[in-house]
C-alpha atoms as a PDB file:
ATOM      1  CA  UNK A   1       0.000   0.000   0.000  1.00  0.00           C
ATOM      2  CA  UNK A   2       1.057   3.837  -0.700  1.00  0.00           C
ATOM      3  CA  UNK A   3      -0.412   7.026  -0.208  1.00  0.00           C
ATOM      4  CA  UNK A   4      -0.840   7.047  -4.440  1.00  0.00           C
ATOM      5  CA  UNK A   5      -3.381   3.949  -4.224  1.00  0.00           C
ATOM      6  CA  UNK A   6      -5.786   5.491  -1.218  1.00  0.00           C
ATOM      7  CA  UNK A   7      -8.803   6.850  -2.862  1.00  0.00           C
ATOM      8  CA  UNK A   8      -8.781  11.063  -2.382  1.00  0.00           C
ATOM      9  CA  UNK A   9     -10.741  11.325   0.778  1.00  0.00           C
ATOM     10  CA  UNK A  10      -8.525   9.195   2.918  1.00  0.00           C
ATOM     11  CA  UNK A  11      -5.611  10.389   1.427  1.00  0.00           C
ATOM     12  CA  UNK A  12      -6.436  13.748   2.609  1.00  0.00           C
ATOM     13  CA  UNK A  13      -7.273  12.434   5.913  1.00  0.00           C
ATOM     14  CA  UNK A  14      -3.804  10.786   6.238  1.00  0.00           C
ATOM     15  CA  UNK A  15      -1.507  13.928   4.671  1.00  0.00           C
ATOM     16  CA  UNK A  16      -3.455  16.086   7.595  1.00  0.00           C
ATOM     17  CA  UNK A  17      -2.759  12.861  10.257  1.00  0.00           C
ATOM     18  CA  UNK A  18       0.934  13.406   8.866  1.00  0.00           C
ATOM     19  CA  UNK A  19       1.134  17.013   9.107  1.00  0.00           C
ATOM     20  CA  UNK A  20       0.194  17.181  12.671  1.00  0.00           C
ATOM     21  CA  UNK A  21       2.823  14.527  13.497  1.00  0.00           C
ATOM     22  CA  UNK A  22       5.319  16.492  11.600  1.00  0.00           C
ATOM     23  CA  UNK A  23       4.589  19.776  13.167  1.00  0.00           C
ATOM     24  CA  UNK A  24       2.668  19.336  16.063  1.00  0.00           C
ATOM     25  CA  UNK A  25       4.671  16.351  17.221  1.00  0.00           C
ATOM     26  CA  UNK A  26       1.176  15.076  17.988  1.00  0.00           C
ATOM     27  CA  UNK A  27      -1.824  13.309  16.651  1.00  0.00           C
ATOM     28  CA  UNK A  28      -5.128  11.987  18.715  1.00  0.00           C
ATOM     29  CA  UNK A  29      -8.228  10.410  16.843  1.00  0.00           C
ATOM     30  CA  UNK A  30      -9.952  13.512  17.943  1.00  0.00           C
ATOM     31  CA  UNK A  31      -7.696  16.028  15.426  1.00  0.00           C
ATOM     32  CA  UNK A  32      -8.943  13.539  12.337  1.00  0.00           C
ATOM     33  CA  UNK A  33     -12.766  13.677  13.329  1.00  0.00           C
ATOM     34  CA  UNK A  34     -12.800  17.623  14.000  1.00  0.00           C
ATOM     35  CA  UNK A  35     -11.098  18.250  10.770  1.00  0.00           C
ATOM     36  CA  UNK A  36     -13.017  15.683   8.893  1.00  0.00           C
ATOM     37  CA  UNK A  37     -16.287  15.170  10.747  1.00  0.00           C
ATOM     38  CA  UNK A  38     -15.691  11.494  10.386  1.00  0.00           C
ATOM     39  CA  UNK A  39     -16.451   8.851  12.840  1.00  0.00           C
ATOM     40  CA  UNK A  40     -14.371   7.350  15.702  1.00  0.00           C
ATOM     41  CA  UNK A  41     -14.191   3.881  13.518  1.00  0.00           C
ATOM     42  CA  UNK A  42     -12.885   5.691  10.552  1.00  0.00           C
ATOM     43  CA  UNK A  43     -10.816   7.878  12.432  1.00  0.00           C
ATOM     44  CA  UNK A  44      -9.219   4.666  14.030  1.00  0.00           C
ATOM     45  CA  UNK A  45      -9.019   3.061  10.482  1.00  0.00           C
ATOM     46  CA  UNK A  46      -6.955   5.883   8.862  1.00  0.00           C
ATOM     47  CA  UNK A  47      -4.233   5.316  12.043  1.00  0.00           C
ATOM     48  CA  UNK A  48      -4.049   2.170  11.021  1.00  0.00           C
ATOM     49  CA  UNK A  49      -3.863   3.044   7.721  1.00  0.00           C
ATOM     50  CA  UNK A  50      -1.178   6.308   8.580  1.00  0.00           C
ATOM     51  CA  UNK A  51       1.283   3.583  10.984  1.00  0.00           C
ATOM     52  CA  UNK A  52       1.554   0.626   8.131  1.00  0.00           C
ATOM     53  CA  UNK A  53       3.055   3.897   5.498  1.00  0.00           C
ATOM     54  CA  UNK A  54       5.011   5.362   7.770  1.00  0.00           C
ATOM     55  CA  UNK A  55       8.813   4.280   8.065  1.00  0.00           C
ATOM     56  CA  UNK A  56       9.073   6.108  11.803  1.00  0.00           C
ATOM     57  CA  UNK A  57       5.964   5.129  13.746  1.00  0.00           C
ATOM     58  CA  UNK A  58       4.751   7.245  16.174  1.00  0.00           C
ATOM     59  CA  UNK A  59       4.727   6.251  19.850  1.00  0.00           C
ATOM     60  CA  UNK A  60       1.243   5.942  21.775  1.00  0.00           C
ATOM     61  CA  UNK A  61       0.885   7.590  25.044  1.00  0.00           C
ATOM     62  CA  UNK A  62      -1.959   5.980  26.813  1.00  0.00           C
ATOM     63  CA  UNK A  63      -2.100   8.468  29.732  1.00  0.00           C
ATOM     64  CA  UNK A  64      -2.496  11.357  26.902  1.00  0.00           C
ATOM     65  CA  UNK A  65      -4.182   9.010  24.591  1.00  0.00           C
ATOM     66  CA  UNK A  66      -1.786  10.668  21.983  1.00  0.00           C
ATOM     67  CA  UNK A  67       0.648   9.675  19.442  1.00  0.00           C
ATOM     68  CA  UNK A  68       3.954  11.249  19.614  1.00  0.00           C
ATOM     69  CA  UNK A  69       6.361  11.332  16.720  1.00  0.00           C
ATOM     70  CA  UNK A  70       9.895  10.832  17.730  1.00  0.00           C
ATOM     71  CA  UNK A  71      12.922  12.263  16.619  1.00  0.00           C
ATOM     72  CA  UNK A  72      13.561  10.470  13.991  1.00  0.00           C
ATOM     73  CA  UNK A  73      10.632  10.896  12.600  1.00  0.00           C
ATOM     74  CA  UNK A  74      10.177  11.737   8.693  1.00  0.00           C
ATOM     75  CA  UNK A  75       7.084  13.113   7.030  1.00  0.00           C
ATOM     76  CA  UNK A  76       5.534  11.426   4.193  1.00  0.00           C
ATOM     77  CA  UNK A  77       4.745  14.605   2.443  1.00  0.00           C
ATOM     78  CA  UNK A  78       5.670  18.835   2.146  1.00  0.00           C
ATOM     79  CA  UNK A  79       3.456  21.784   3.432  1.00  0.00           C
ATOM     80  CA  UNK A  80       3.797  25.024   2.663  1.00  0.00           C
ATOM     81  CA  UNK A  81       3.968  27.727   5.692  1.00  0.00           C
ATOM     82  CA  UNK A  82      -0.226  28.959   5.055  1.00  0.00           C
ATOM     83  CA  UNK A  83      -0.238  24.507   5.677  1.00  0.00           C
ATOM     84  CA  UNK A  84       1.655  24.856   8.776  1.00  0.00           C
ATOM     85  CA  UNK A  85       0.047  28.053  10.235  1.00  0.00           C
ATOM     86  CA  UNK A  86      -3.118  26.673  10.052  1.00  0.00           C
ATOM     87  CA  UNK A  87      -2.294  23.567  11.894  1.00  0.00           C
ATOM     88  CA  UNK A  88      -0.498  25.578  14.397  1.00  0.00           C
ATOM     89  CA  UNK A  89      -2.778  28.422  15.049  1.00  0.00           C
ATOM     90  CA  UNK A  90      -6.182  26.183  15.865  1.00  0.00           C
ATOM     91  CA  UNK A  91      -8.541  29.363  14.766  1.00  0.00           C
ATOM     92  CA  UNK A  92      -6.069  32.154  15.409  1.00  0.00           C
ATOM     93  CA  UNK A  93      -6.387  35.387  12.982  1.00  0.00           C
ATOM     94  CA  UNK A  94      -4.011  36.545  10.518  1.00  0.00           C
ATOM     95  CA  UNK A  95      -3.126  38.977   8.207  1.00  0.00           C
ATOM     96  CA  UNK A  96      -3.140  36.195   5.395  1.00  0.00           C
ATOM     97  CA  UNK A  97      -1.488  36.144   1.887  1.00  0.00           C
ATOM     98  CA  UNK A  98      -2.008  35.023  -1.544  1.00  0.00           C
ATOM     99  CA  UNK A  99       1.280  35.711  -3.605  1.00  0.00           C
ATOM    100  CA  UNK A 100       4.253  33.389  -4.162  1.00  0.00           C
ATOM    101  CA  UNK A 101       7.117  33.900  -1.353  1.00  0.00           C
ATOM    102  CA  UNK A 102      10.034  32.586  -1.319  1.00  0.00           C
ATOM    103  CA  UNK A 103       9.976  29.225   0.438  1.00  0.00           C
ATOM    104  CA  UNK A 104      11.591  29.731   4.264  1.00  0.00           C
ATOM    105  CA  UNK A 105      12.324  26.188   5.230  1.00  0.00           C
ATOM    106  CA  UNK A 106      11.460  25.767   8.740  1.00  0.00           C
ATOM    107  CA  UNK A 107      12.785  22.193  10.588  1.00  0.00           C
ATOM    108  CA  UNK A 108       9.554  20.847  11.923  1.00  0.00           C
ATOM    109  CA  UNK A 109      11.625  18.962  15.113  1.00  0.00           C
ATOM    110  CA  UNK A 110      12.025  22.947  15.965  1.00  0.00           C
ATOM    111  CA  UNK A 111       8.811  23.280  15.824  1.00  0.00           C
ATOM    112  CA  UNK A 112       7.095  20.687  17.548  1.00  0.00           C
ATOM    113  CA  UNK A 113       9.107  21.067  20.906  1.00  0.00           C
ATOM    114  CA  UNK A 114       7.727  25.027  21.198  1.00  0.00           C
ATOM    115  CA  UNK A 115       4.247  23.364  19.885  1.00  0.00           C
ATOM    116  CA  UNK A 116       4.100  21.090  22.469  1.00  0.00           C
ATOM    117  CA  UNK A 117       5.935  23.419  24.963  1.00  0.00           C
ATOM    118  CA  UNK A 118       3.248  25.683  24.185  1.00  0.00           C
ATOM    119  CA  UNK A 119       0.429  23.212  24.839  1.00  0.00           C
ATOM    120  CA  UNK A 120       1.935  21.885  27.902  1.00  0.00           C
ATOM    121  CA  UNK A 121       2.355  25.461  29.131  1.00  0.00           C
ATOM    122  CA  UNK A 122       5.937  24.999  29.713  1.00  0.00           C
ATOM    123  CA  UNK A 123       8.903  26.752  29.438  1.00  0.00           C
ATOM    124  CA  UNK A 124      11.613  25.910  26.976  1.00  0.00           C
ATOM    125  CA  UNK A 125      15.185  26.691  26.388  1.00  0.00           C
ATOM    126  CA  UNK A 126      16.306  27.959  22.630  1.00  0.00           C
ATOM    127  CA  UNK A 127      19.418  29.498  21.110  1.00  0.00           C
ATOM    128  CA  UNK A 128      18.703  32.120  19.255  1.00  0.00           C
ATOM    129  CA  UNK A 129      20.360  33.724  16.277  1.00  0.00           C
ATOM    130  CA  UNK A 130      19.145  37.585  16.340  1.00  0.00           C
ATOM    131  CA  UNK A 131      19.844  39.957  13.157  1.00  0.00           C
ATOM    132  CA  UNK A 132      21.785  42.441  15.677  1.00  0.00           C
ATOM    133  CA  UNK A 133      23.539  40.618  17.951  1.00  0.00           C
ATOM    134  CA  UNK A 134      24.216  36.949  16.007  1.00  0.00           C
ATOM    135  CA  UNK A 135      24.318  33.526  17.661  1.00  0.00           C
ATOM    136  CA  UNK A 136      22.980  33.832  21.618  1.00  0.00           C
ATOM    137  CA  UNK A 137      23.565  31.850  25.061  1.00  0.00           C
ATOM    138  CA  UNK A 138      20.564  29.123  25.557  1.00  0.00           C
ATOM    139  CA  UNK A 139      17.891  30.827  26.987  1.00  0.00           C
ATOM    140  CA  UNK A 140      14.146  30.218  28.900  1.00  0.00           C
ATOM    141  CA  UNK A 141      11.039  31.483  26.737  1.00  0.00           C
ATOM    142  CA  UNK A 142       7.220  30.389  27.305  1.00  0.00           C
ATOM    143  CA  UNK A 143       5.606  30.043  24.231  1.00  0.00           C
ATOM    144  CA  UNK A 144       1.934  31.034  24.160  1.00  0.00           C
ATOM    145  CA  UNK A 145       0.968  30.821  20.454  1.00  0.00           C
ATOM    146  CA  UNK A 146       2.024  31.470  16.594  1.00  0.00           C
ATOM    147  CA  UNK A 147       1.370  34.045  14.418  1.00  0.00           C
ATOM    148  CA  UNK A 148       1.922  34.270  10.494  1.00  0.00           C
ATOM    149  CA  UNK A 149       2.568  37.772   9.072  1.00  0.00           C
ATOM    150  CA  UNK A 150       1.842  36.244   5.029  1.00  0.00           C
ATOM    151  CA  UNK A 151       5.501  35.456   4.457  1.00  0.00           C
ATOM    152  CA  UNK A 152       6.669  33.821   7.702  1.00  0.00           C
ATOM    153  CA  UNK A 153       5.097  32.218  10.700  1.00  0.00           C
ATOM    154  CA  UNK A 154       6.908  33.984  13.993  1.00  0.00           C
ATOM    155  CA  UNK A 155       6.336  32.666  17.761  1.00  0.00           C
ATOM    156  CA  UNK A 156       5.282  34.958  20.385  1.00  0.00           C
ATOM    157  CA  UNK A 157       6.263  34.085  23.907  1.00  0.00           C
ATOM    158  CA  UNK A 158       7.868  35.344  27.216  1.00  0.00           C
ATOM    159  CA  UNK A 159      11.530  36.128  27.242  1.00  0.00           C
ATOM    160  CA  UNK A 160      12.372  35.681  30.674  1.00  0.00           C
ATOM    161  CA  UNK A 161      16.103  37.170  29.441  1.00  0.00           C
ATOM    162  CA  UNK A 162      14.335  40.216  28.568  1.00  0.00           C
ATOM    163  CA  UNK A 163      10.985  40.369  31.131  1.00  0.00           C
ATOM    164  CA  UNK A 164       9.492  40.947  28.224  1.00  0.00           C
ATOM    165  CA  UNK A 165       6.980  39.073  25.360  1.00  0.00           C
ATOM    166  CA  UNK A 166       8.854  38.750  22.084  1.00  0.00           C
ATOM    167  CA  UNK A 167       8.524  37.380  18.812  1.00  0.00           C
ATOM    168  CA  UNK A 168      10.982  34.651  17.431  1.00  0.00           C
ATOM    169  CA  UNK A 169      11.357  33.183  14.012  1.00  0.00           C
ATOM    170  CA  UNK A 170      11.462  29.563  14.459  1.00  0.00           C
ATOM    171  CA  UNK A 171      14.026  29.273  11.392  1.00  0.00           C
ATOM    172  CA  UNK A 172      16.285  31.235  13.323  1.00  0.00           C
ATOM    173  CA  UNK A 173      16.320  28.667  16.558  1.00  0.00           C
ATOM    174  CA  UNK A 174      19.057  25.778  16.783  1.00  0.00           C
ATOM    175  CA  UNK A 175      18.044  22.543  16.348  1.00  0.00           C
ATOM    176  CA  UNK A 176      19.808  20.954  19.281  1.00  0.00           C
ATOM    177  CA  UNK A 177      18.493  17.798  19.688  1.00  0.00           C
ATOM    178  CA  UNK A 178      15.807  16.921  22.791  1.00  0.00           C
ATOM    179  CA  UNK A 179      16.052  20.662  24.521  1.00  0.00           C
ATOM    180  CA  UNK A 180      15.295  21.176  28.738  1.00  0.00           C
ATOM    181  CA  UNK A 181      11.497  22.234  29.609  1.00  0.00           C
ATOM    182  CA  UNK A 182      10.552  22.622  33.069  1.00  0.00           C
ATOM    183  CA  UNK A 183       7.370  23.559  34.913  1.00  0.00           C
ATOM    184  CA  UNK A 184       6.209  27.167  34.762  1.00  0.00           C
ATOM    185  CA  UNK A 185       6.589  28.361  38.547  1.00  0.00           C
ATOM    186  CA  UNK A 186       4.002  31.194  38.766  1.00  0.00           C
ATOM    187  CA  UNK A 187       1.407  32.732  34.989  1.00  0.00           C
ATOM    188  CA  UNK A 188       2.432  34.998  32.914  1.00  0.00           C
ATOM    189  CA  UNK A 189       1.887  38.643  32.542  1.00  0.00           C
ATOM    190  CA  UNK A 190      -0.625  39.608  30.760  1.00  0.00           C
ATOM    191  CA  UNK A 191      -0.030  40.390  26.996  1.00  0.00           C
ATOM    192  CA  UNK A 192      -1.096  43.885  27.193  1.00  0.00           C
ATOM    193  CA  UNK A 193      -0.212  44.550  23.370  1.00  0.00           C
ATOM    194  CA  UNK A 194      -1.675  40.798  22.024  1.00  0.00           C
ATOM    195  CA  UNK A 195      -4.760  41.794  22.746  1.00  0.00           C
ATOM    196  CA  UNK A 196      -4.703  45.972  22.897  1.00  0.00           C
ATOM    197  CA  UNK A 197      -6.517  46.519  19.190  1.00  0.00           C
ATOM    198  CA  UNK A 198      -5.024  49.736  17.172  1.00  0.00           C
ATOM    199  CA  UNK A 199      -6.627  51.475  14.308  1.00  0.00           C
ATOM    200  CA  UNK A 200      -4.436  52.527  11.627  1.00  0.00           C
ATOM    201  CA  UNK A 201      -4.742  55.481   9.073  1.00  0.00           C
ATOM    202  CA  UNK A 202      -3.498  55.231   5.776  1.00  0.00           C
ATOM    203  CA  UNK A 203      -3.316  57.663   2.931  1.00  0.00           C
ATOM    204  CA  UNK A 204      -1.432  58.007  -0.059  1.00  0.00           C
ATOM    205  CA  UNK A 205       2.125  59.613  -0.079  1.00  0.00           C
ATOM    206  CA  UNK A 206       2.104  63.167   0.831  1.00  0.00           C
ATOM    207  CA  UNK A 207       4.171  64.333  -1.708  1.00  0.00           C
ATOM    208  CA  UNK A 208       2.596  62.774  -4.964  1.00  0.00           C
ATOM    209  CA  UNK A 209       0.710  64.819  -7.262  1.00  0.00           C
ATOM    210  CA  UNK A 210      -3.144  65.255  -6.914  1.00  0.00           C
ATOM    211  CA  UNK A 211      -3.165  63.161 -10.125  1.00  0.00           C
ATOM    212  CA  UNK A 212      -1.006  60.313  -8.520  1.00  0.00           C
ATOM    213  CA  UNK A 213      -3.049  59.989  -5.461  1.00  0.00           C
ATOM    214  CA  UNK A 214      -6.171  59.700  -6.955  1.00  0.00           C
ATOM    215  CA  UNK A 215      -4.166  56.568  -8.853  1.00  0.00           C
ATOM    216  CA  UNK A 216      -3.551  55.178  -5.482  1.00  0.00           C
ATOM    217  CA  UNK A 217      -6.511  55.829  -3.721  1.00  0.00           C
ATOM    218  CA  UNK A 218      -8.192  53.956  -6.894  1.00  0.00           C
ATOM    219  CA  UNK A 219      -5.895  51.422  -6.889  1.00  0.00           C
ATOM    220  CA  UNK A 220      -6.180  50.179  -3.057  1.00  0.00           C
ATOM    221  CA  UNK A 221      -9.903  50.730  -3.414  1.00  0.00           C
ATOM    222  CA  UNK A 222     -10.323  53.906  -1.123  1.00  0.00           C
ATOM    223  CA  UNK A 223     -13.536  54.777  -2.830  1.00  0.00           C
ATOM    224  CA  UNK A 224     -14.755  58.117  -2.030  1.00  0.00           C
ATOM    225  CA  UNK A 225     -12.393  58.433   1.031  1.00  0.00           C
ATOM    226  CA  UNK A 226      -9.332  60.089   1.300  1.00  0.00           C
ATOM    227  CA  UNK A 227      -7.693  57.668   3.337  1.00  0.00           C
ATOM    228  CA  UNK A 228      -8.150  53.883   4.220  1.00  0.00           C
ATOM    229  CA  UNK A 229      -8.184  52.523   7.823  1.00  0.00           C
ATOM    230  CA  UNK A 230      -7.003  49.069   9.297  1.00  0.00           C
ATOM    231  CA  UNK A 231      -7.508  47.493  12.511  1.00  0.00           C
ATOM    232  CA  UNK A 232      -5.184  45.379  14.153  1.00  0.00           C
ATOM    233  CA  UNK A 233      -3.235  44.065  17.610  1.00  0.00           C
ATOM    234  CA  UNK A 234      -0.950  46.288  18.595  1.00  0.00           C
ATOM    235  CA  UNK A 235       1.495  43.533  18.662  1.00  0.00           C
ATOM    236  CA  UNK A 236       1.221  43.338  14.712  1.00  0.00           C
ATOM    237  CA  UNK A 237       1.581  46.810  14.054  1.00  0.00           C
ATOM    238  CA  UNK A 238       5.422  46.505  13.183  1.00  0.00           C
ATOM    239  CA  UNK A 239       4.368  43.527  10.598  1.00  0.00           C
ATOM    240  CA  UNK A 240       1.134  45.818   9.053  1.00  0.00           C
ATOM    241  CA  UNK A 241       4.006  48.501   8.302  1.00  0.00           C
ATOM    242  CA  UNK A 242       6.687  45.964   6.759  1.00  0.00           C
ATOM    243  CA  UNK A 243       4.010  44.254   4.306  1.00  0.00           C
ATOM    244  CA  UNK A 244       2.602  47.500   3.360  1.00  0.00           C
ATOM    245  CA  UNK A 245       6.083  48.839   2.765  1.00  0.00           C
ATOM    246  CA  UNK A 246       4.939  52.003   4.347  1.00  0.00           C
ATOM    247  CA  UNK A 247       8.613  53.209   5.217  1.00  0.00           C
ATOM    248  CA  UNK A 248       9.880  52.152   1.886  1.00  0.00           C
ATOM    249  CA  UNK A 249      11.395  55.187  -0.301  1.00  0.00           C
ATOM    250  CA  UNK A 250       9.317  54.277  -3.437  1.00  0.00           C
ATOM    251  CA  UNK A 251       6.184  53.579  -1.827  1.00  0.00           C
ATOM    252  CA  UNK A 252       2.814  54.859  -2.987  1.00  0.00           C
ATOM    253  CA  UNK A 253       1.147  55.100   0.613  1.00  0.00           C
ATOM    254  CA  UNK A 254       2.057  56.046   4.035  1.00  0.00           C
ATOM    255  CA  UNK A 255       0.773  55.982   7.416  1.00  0.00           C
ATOM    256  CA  UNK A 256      -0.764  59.253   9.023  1.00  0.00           C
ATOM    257  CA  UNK A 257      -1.262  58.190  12.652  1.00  0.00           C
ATOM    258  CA  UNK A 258      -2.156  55.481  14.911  1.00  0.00           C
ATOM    259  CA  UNK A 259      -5.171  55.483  17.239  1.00  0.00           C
ATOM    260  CA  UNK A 260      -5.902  52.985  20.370  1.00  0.00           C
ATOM    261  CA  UNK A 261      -9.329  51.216  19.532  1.00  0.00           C
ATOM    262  CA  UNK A 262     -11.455  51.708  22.537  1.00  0.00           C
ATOM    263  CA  UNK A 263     -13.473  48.212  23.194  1.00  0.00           C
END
């Protein structure tokens, strides 16, 4: 048997089953019939199905009643980063794309130690290469979830370096083999900026000619307006800026001012 002989359906069922090994580091019955809206015997059919093509089994945890992949494990197919942010993020918003990127290649062992770190709510030690200051010394984080800005998926959590919430880029930590966790002593702070909402104005470029900006405001559908507005977390507001290209010399729009949104 191979994936190429399963009729469509299952096949679907057992590239998702895969995926959430691969990236999740974790797979239950439960994830097939949610996704699927299949019953429990089917769901236990396409494990069966998913353990006699795979060449690394997973291993079954009966306390969790969850399969773990290990760390040899190998998937049987590729998924894109819009494939892994959706497995990732469980309902989570974001700002989305549609255009071809250039593919980031993320290792998925990375990322399903801060997945399950994340679901365990436990802390976990990285090394971390920064743009500014290179290669780091291991340090603790506590993931609490993943975000995708449309070109690459970035993990927010507490940098208890820093006493502060940051974002990482997966790509950028070390794949070091089985990394320490330990228990979370006391909860984190609250996220003040995750979930602070900001309003954002946006106009065309100051200095083009009355001409040009009624080009732009045609072109990014401002209608009758004279500027556009965009809501978003506060946390995302550097991320809004870079894929708008707002501080870019050549670019055809900029930002007038930022507002708190009252809820």
């Amino acid at each position: 048997m191979n994936l190429e002989s399963l009729k469509h359906a299952q096949r679907e069922r057992i590239l998702f089953l895969d995926q959430c090994l691969t990236w999740r580091g974790q797979a239950n019955r439960r994830d097939l019939r949610q996704h699927f809206d299949i019953s429990m015997a089917q769901a236990a059919v396409d494990f069966r199905t998913y353990l006699s093509l795979t060449q690394t089994p997973p291993v079954y945890d009966a306390t969790e009643k969850t399969y773990f992949s290990g760390s040899d494990h190998r998937a049987l197919s590729d998924a894109g980063p819009e494939q892994v942010f959706d497995l990732l993020s469980e309902g989570t918003d974001c700002l989305g794309t549609s255009i071809p990127l250039p593919n980031r290649v993320m290792n998925y062992a990375v990322i399903a130690q801060l997945y399950r770190a994340m679901r365990g709510e436990r802390d976990i030690q990285i090394s971390y290469t920064s743009m500014s200051s290179g290669a780091s010394e291991p340090q603790w984080i506590s993931p609490v979830r993943f975000h995708y800005d449309g070109e690459a998926i970035h993990l927010r959590a507490w940098s208890h370096k820093h006493g502060a919430y940051r974002d990482y880029l997966p790509i950028r930590i070390a794949n070091q083999g089985p990394v320490g966790t330990r228990d979370r002593v006391s909860p984190l702070p609250f996220d003040t900026d995750w979930h602070s909402f900001v309003r954002m104005w946006i106009c065309p470029r100051s200095d083009l000619s009355d001409a040009e900006a009624r080009v732009v405001r045609l072109e990014y559908g401002f209608q009758d307006r004279t500027r556009i507005t965009l809501e978003t977390r506060k946390a995302l507001v550097f991320y809004v800026i870079r894929r708008w290209r707002l501080t870019d010399e050549k670019s055809r729009l900029e930002l007038e001012k930022i507002e708190e949104v009252v809820t």
